[in-house]
Protein backbone atom coordinates (compact mmCIF):
# COMPACT_ATOMS: atom_id res chain seq x y z
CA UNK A 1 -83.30 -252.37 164.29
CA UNK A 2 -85.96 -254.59 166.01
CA UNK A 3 -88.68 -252.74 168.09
CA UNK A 4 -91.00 -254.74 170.50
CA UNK A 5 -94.20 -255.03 168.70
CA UNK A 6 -96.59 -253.04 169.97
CA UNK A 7 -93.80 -250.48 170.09
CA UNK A 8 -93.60 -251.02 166.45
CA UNK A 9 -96.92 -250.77 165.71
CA UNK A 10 -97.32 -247.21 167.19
CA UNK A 11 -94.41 -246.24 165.25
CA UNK A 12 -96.51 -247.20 161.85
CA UNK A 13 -99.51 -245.33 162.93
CA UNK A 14 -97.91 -242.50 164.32
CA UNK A 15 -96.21 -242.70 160.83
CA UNK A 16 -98.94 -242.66 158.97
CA UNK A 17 -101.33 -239.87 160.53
CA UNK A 18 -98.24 -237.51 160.12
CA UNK A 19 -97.09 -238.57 156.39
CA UNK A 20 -93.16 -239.40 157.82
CA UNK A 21 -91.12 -242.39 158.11
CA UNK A 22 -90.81 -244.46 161.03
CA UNK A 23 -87.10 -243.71 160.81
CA UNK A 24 -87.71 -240.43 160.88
CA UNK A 25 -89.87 -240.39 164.50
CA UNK A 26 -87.22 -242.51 165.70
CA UNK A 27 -84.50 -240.16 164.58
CA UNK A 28 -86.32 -237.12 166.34
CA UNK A 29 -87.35 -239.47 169.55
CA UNK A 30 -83.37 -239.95 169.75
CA UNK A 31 -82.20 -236.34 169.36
CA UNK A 32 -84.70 -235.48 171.92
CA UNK A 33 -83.34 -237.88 174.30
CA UNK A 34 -79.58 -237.41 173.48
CA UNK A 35 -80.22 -233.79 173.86
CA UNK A 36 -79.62 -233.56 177.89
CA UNK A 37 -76.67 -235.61 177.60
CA UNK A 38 -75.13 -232.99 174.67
CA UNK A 39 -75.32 -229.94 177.50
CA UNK A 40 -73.97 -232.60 180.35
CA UNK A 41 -70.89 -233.72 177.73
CA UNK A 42 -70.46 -229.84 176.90
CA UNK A 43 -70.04 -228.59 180.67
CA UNK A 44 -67.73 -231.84 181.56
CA UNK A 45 -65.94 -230.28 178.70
CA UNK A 46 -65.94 -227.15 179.80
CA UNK A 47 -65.14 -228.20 183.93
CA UNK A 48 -62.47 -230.67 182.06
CA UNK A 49 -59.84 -227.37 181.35
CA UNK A 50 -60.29 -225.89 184.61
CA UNK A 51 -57.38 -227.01 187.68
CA UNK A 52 -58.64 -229.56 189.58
CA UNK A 53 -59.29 -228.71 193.92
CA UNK A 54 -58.55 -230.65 196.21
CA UNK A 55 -61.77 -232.26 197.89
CA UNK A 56 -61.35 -230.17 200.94
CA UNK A 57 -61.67 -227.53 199.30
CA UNK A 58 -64.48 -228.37 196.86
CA UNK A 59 -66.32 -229.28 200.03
CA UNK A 60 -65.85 -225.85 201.92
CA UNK A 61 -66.80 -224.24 198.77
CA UNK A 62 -69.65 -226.32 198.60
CA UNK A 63 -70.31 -225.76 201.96
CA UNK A 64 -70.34 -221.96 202.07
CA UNK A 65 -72.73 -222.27 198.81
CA UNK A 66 -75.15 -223.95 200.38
CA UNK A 67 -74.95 -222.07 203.68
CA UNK A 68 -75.38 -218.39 201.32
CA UNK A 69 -78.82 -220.33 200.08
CA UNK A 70 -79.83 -221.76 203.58
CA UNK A 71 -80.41 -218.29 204.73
């Protein structure tokens, strides 16, 4: 994997001061970021068994929602 230098560079010192790999703080830095889109993919799967509305619907639903927290 190629990192832009400087990018690199605070990988190795960040490294270093903690006594871990660079592959390591990459790992972490990518299970950190990954980690909103695991709860997004795991309600699409959940919202993916439920019947699909028709968008009328889904926007008078939406529409009473919002009016119950306009008040």
């Amino acid at each position: 994997m190629d990192f832009d230098s400087d990018l690199h560079r605070a990988l190795c010192i960040k490294a270093a001061e903690t006594d871990r790999f660079v592959s390591e703080l990459v790992n972490e830095a990518e299970k950190l970021m990954l980690a909103g889109d695991t709860k997004d993919l795991a309600a699409f799967e959940e919202g993916a068994h439920k019947p699909n509305l028709p968008f009328e619907v889904a926007l008078k639903n939406q529409n009473q929602h919002d009016t119950i927290w306009l008040r």
